[in-house]
N, C-alpha and C. Protein backbone atom coordinates (compact mmCIF):
# COMPACT_ATOMS: atom_id res chain seq x y z
N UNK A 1 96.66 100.39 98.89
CA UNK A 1 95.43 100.76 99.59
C UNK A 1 95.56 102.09 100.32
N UNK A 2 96.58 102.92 100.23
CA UNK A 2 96.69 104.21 100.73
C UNK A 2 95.75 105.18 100.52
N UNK A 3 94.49 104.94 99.29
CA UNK A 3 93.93 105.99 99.85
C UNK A 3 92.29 105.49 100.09
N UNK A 4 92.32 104.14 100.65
CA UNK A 4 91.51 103.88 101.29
C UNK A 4 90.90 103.96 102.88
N UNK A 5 90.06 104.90 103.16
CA UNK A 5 89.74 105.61 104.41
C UNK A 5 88.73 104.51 105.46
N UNK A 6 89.39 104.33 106.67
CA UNK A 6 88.52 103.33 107.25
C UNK A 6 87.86 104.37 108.60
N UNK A 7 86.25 103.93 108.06
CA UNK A 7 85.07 104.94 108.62
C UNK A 7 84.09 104.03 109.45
N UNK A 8 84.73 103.12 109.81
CA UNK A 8 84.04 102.32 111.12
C UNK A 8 85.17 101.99 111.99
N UNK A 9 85.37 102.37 112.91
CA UNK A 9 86.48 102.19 114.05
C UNK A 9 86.12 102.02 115.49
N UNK A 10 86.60 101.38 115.70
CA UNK A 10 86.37 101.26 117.35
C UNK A 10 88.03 100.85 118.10
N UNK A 11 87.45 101.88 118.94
CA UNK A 11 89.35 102.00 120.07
C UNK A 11 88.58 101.48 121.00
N UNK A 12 89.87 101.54 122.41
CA UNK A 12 89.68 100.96 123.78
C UNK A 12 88.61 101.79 124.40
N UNK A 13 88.21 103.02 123.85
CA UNK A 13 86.95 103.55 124.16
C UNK A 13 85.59 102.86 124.08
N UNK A 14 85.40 101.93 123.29
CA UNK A 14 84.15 101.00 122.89
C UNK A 14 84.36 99.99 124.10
N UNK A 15 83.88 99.92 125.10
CA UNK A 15 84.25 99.32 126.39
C UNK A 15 83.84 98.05 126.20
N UNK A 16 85.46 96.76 126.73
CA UNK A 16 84.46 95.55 126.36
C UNK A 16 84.56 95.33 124.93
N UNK A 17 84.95 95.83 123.82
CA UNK A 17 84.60 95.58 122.82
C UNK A 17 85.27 96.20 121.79
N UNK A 18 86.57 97.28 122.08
CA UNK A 18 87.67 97.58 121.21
C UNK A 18 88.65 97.20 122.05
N UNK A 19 89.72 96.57 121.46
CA UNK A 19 91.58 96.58 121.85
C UNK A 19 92.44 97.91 121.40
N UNK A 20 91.95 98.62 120.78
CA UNK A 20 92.84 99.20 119.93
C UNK A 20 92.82 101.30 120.46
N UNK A 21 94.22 101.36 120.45
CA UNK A 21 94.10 102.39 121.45
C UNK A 21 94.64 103.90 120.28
N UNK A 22 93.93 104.87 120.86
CA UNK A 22 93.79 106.07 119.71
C UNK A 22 95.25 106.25 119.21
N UNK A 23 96.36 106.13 119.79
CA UNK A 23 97.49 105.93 119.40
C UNK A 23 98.03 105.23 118.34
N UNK A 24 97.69 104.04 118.87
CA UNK A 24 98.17 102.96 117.91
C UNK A 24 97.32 102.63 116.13
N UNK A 25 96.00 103.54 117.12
CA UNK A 25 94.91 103.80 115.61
C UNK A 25 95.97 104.67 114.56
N UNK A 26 95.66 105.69 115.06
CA UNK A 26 96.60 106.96 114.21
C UNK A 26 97.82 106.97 113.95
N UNK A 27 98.84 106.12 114.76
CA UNK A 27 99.68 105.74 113.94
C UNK A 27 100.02 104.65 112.46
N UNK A 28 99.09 103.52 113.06
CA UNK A 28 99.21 102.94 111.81
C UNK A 28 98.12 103.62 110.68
N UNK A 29 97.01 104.70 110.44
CA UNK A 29 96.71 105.11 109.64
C UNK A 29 97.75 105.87 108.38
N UNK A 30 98.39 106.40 109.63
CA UNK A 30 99.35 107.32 109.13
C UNK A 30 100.55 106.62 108.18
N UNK A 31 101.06 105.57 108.95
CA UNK A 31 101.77 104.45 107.96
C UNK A 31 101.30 104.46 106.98
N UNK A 32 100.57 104.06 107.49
CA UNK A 32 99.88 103.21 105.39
C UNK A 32 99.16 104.42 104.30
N UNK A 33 99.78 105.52 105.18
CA UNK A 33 99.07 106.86 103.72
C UNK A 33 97.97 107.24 103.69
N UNK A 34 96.97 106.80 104.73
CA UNK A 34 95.75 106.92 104.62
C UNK A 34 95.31 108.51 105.19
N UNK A 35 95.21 109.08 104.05
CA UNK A 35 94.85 110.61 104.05
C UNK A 35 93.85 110.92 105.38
N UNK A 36 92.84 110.00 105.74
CA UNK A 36 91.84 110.79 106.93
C UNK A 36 91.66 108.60 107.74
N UNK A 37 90.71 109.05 109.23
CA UNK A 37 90.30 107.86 109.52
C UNK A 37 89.51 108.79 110.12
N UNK A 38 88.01 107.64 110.72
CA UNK A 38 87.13 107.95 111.37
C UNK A 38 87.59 106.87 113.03
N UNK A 39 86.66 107.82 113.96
CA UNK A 39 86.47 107.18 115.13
C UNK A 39 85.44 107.09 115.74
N UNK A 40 84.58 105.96 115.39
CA UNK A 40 82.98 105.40 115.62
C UNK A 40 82.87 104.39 117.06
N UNK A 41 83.05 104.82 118.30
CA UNK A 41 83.26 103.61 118.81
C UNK A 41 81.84 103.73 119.83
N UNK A 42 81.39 102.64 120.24
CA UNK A 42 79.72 102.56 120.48
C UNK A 42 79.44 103.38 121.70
N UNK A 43 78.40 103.77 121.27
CA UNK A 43 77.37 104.80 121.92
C UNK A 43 77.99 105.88 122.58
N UNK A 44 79.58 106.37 122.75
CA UNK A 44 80.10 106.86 123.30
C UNK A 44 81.14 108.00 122.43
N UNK A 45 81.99 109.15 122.83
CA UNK A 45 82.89 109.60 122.52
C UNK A 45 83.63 110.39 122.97
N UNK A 46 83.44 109.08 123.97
CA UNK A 46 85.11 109.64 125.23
C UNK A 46 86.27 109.81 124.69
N UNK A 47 86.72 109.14 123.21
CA UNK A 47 88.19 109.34 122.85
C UNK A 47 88.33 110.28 121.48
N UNK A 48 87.24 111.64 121.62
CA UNK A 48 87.44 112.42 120.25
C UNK A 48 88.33 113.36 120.07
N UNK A 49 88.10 113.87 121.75
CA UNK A 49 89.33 115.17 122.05
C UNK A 49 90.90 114.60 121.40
N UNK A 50 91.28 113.32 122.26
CA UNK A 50 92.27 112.80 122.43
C UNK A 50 92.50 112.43 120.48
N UNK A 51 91.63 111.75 120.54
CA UNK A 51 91.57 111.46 118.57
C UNK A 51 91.80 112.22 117.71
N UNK A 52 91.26 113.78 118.02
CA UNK A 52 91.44 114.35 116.96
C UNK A 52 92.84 115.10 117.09
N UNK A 53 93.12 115.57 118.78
CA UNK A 53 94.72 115.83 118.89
C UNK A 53 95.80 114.77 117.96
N UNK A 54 95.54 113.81 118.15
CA UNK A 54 96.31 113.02 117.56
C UNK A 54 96.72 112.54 116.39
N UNK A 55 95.49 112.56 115.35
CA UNK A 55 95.28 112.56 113.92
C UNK A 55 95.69 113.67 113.55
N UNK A 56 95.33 115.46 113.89
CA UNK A 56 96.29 116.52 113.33
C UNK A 56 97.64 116.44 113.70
N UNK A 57 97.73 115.69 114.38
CA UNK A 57 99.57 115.89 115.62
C UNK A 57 100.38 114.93 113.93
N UNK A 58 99.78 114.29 113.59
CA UNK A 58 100.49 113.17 112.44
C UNK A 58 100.17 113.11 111.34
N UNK A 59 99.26 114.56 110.97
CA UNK A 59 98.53 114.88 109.16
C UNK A 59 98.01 114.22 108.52
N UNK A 60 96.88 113.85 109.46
CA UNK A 60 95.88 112.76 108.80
C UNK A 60 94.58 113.82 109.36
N UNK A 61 93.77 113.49 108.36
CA UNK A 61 92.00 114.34 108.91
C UNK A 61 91.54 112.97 109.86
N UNK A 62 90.84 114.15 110.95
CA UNK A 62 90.30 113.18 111.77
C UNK A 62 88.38 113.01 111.53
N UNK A 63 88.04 112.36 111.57
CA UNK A 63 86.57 111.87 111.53
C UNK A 63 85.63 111.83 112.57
N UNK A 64 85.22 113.01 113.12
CA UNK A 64 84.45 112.34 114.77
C UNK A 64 82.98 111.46 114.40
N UNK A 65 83.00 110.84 115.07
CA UNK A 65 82.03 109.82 114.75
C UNK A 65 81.66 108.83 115.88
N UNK A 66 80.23 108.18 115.77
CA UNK A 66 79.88 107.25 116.82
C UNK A 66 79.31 106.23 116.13
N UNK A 67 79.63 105.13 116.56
CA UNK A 67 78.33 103.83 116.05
C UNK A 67 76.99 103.82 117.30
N UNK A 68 76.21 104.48 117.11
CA UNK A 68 75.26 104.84 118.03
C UNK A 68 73.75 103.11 118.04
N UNK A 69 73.40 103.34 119.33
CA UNK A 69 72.20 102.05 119.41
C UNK A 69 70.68 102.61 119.08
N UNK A 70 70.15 102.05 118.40
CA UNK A 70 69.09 102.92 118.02
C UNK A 70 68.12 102.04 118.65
N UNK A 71 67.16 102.45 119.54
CA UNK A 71 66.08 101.85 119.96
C UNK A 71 65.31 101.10 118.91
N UNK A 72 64.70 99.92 118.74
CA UNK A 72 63.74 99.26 118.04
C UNK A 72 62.32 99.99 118.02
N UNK A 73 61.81 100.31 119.36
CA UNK A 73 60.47 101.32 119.72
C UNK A 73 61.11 102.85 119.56
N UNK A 74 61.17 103.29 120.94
CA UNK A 74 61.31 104.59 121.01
C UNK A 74 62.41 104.25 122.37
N UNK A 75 63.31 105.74 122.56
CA UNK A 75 64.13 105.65 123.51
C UNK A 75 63.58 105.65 125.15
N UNK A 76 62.02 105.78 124.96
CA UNK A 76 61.53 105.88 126.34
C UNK A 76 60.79 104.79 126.69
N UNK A 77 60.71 103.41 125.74
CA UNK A 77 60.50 102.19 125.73
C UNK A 77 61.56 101.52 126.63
N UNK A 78 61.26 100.60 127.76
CA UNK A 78 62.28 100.30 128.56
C UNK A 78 61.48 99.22 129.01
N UNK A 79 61.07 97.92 128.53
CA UNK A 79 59.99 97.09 128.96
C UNK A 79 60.71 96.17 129.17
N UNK A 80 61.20 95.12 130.15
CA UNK A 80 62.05 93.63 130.19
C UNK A 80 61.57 92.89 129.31
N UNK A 81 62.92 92.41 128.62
CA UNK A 81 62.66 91.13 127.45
C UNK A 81 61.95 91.77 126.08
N UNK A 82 61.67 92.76 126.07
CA UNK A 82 61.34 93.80 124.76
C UNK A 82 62.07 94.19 124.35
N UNK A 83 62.72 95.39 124.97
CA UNK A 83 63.60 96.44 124.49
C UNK A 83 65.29 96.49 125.12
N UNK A 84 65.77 95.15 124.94
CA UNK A 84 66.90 95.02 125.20
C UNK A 84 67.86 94.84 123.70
N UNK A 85 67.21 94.69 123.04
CA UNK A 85 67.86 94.31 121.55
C UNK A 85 67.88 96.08 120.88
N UNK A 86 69.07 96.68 120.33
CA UNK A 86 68.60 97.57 119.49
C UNK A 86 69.45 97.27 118.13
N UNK A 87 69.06 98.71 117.18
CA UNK A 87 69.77 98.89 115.98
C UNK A 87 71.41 99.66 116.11
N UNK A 88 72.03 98.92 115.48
CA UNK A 88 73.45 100.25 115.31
C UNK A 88 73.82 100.76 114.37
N UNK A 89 73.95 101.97 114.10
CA UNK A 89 74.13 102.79 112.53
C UNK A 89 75.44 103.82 113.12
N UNK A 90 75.50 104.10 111.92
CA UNK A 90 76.86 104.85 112.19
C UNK A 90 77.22 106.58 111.61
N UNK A 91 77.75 106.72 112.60
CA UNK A 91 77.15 108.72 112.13
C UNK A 91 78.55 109.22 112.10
N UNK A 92 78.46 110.16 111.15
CA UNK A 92 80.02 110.54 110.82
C UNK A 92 79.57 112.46 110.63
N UNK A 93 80.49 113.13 111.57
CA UNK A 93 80.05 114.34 111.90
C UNK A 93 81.17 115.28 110.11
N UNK A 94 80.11 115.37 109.54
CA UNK A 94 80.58 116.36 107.97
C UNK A 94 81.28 117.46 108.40
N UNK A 95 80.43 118.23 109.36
CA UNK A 95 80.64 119.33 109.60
C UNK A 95 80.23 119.97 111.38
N UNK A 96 80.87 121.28 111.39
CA UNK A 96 80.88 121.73 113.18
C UNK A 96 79.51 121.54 113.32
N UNK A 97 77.88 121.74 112.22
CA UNK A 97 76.80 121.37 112.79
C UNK A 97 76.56 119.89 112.80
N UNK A 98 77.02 119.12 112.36
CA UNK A 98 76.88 117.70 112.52
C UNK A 98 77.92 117.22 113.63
N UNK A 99 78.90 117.68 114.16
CA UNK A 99 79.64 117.66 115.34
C UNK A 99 78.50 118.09 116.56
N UNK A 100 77.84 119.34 116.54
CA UNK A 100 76.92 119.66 117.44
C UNK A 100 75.88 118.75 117.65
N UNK A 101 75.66 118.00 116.56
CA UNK A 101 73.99 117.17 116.83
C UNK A 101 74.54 115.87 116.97
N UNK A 102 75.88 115.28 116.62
CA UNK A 102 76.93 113.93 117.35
C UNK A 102 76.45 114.42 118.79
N UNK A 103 77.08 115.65 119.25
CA UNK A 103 77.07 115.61 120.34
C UNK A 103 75.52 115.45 121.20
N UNK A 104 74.72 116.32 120.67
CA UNK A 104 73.04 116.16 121.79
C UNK A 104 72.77 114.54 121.46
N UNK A 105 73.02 113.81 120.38
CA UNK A 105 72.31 112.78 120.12
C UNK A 105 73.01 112.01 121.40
N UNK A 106 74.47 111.51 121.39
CA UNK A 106 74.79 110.41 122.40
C UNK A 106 74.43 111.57 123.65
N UNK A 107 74.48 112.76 124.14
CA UNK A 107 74.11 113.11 125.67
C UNK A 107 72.76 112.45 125.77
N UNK A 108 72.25 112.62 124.81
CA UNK A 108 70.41 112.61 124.96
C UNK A 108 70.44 110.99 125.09
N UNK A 109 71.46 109.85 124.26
CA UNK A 109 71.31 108.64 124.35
C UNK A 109 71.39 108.16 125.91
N UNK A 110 72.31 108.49 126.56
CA UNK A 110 72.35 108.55 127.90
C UNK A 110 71.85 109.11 129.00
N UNK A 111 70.79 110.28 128.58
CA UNK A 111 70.01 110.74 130.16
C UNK A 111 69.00 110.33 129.50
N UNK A 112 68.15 110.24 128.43
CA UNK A 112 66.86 109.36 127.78
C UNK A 112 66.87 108.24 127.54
N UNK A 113 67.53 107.78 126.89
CA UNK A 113 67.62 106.55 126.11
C UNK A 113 67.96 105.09 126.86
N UNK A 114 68.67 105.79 127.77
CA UNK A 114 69.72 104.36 128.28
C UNK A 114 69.02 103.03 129.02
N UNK A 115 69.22 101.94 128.55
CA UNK A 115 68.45 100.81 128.60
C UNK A 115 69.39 99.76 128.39
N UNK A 116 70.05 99.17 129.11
CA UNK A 116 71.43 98.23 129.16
C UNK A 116 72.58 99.16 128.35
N UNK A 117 72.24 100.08 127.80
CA UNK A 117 73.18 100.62 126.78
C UNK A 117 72.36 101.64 126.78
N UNK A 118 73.02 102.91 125.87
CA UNK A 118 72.87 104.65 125.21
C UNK A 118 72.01 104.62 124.07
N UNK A 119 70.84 104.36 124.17
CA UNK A 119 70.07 104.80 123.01
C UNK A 119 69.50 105.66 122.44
N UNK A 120 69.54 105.80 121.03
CA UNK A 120 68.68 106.95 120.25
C UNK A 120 67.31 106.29 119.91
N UNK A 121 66.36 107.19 119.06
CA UNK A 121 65.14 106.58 118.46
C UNK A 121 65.45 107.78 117.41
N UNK A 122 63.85 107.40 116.60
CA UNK A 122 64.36 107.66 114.65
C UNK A 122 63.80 109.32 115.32
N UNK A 123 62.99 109.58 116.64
CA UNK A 123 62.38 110.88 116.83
C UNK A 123 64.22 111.75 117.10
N UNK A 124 64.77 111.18 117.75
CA UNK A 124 66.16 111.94 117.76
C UNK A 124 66.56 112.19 116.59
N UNK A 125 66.93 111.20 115.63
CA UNK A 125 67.65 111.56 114.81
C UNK A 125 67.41 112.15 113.83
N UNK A 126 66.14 112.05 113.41
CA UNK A 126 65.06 113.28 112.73
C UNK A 126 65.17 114.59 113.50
N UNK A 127 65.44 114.58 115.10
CA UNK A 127 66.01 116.07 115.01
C UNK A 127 67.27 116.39 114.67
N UNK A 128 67.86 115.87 114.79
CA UNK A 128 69.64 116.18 114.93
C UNK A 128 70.24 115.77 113.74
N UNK A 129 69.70 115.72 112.74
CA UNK A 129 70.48 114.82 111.21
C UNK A 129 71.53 115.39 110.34
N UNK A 130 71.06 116.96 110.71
CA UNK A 130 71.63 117.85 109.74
C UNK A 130 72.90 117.34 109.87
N UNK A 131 73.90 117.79 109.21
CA UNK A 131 75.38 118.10 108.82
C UNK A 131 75.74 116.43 109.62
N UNK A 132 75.79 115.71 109.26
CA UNK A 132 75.56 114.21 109.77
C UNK A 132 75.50 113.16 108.56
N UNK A 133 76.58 112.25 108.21
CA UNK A 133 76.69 111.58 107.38
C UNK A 133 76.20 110.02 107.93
N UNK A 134 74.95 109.26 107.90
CA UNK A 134 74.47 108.21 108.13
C UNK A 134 75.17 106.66 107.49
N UNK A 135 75.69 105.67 107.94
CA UNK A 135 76.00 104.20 107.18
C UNK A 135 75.12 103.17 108.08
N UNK A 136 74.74 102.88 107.23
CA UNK A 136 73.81 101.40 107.61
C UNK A 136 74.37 100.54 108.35
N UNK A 137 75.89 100.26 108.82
CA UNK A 137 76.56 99.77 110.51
C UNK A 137 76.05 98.01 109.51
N UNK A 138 76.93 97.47 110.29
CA UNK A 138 77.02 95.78 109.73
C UNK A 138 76.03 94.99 110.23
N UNK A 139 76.11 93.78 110.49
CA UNK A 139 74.85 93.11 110.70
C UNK A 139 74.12 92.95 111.78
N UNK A 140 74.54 94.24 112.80
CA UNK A 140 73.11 94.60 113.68
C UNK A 140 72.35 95.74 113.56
N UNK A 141 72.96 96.57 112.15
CA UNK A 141 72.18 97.45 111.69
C UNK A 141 70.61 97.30 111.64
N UNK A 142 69.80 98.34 111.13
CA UNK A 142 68.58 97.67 110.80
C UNK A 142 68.61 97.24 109.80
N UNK A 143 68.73 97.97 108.71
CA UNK A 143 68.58 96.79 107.10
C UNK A 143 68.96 95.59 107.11
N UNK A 144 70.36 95.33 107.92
CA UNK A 144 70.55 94.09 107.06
C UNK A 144 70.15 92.97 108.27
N UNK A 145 69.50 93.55 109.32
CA UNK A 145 69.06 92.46 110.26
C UNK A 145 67.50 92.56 109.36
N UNK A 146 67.08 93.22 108.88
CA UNK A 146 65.71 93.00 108.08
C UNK A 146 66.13 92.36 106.83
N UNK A 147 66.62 92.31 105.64
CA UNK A 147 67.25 91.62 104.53
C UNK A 147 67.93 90.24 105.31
N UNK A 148 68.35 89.89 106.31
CA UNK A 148 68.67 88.81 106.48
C UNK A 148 67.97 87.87 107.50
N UNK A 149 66.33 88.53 108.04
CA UNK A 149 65.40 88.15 108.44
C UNK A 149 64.75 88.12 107.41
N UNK A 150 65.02 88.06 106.39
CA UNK A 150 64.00 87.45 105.40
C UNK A 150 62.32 88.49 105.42
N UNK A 151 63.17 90.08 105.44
CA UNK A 151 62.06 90.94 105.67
C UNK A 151 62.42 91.84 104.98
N UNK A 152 62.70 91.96 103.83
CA UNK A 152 62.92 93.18 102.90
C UNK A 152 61.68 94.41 102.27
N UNK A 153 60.73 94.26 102.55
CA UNK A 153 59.86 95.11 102.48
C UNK A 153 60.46 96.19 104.03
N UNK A 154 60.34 95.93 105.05
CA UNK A 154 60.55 96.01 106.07
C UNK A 154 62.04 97.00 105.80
N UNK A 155 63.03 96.41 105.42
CA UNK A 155 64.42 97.19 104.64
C UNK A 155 64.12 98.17 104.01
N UNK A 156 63.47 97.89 102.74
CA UNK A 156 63.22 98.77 102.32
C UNK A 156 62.56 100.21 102.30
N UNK A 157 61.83 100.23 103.66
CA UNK A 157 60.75 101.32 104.33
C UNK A 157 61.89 101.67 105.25
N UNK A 158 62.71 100.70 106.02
CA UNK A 158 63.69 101.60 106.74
C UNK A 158 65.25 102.41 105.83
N UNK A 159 65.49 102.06 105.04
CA UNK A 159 66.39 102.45 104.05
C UNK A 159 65.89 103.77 103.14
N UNK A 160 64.29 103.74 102.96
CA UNK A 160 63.52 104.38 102.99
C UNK A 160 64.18 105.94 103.43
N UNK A 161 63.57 105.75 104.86
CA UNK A 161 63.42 106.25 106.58
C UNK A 161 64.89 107.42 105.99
N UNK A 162 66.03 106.88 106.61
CA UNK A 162 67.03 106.91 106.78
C UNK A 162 67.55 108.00 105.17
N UNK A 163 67.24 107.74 104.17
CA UNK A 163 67.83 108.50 103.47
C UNK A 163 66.44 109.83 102.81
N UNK A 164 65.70 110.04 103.50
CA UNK A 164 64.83 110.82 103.66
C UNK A 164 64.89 111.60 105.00
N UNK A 165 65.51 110.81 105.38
CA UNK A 165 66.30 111.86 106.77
C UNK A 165 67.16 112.56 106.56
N UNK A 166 68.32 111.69 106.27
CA UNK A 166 69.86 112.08 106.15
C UNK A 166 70.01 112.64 104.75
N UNK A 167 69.25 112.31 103.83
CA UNK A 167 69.45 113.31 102.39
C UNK A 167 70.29 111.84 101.87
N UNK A 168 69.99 112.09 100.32
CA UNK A 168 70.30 110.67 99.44
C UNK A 168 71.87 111.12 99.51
N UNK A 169 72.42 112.26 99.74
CA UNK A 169 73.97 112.10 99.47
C UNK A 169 74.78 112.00 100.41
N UNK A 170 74.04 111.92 101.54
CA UNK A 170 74.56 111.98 102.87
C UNK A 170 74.10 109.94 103.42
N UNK A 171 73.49 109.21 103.16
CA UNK A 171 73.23 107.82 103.86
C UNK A 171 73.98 107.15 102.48
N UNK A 172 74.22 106.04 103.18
CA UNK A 172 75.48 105.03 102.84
C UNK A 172 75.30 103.67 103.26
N UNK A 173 74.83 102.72 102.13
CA UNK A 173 74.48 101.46 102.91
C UNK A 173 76.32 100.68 103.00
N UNK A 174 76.49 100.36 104.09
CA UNK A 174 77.73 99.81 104.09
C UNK A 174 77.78 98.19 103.96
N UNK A 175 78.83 97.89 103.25
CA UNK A 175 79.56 96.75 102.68
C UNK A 175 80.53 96.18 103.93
N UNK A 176 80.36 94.87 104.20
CA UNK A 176 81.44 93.90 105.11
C UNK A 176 81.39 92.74 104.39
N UNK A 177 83.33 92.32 104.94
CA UNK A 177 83.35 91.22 104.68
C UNK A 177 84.13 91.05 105.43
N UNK A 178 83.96 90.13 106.40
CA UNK A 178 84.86 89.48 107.51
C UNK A 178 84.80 88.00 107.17
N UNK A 179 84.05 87.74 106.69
CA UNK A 179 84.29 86.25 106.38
C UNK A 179 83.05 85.39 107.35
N UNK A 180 82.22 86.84 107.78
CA UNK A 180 80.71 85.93 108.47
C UNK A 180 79.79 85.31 107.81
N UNK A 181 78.79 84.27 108.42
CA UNK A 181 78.06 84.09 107.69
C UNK A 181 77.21 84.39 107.56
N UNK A 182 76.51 84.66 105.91
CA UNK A 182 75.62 85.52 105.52
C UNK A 182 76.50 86.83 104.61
N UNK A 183 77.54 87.24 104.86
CA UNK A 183 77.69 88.71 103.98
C UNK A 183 77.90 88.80 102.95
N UNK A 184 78.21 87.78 101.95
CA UNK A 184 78.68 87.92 101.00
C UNK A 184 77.05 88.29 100.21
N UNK A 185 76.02 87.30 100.63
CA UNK A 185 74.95 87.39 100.12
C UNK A 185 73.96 88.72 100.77
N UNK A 186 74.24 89.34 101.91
CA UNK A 186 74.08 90.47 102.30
C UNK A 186 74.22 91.62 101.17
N UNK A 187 75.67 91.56 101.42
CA UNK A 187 76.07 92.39 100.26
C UNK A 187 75.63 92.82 98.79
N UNK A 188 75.47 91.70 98.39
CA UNK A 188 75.26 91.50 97.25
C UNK A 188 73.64 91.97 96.87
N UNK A 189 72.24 91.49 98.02
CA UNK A 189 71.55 92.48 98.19
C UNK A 189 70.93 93.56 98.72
N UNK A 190 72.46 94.31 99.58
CA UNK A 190 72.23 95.66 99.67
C UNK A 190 72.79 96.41 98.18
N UNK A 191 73.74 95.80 97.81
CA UNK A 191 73.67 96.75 96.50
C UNK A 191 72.60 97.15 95.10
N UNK A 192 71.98 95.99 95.53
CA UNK A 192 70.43 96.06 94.81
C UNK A 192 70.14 97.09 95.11
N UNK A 193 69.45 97.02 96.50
CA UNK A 193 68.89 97.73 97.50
C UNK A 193 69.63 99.45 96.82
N UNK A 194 70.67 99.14 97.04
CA UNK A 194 71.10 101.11 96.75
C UNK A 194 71.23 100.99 95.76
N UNK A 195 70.81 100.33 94.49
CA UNK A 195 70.54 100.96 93.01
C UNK A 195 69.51 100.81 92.97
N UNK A 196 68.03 100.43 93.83
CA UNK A 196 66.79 100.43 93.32
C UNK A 196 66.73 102.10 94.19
N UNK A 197 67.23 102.33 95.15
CA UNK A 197 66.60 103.31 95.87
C UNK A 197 67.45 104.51 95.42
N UNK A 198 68.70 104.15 94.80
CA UNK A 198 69.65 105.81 94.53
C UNK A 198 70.70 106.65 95.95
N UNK A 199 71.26 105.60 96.53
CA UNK A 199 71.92 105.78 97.61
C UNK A 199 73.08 105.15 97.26
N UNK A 200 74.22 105.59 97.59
CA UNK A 200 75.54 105.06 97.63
C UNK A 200 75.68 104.11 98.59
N UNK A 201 76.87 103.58 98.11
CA UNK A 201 77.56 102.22 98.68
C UNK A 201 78.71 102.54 99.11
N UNK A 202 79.33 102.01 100.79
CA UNK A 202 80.95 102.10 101.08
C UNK A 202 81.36 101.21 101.62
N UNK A 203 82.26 100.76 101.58
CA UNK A 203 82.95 99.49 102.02
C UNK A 203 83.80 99.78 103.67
N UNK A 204 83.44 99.11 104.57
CA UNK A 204 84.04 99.55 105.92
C UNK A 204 84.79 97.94 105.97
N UNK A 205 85.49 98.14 107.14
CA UNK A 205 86.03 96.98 107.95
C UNK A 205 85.56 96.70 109.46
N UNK A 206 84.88 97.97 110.25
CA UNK A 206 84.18 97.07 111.32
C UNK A 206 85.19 97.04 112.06
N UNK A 207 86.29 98.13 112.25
CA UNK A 207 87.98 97.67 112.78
C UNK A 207 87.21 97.47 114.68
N UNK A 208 88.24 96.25 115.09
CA UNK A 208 87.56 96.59 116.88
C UNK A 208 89.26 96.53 117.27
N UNK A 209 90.23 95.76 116.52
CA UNK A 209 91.93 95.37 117.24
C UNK A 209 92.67 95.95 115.58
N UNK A 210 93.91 96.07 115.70
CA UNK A 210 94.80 96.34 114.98
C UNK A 210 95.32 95.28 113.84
N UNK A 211 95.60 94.13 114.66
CA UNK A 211 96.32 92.86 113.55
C UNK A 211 95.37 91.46 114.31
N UNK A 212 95.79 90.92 112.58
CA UNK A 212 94.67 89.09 112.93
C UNK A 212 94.97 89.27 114.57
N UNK A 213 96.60 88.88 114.82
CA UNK A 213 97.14 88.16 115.88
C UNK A 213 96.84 88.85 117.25
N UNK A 214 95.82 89.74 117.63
CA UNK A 214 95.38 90.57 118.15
C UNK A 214 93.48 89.70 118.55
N UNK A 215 93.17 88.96 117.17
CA UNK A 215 91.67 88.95 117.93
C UNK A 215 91.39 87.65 118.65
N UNK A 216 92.54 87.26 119.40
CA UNK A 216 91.92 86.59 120.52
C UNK A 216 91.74 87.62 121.69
């Protein structure tokens, strides 16, 4: 599996919700041969400086990246018991202009957006898309919380959305399998989904700890 690249990550930066520390990331990437890794950890990217020192320090490409919360309304929607639920997708910076618009999107998630958490809306990311590689994020994404609400029209207008934003070679409906329930059959129709619409498919892991013996 060495030259399989894992592009959903979360370190001790994802507060609450990663174990796994930029160190111990990049070293075991580096073990196992894995030419590049990404570092997606939510709504935040307090650990990129430190990440990317560290991934060149050990000759691996580094990935800056966020799993960002996407408002359901808009980021200036802030109503109790409405707008506490959002979407999470995952943005992977291609290039120094998609590094620049990583960056306004989470500042802007946090002096606009913020609502129990750092949110974007689709008006952000329609500005900031350029040089920005989009994945459909696991099952609190939007698609597959619409495909597994039994709302695929609904999927399909946001899958739509998203690769009419991000450009068909740039969005990526992503593949999990943790062994939850529901993904196998998820899976099976998002890949529909990206051969009816002409969008690629990638397989992530959703990393939050290092080893099994780690996720208690």
């Amino acid at each position: 599996m060495a030259d399989f690249v894992h592009l959903h990550v979360h370190s001790q930066y994802s507060l609450l919700d990663g174990a796994a520390s930029i160190d111990q990331l990049v070293r075991a990437a580096a073990a196992s041969g894995a030419p590049a890794l990404a570092l997606t950890d939510h709504g935040v990217m307090y650990g990129a400086l430190k990440f990317y020192q560290a991934a060149e320090k050990v000759g691996i490409k580094p990935i800056l990246g966020c799993e960002v919360y996407v408002a359901r309304r808009t980021r200036h929607d802030k109503e109790p018991k409405v707008d506490e639920d959002s979407f999470h997708l995952v943005l992977l910076a291609e290039n120094e202009e998609g590094y620049k618009n990583l960056l306004q999107l989470v500042s802007l998630s946090h002096v606009e957006g913020f609502y129990y958490r750092p949110r974007v809306d689709k008006e952000l990311l329609a500005a900031h898309a350029k040089g920005l590689i989009a994945l459909s994020a696991c099952l609190s994404g939007e698609i597959p919380y619409y495909l597994t609400s039994n709302q695929p029209e609904a999927a399909r207008q946001a899958a739509g959305w998203y690769k009419e934003t991000f450009g068909a070679e740039n969005f990526f409906l992503e593949l999990q399998d943790q062994g939850l329930a529901g993904q196998k059959q998820l899976n099976r129709t998002l890949m529909e989904l990206a051969a009816e619409l002409g969008v690629g498919l990638v397989a992530t892991n959703d990393l939050h700890y290092m080893r099994r013996e780690d996720a208690r």
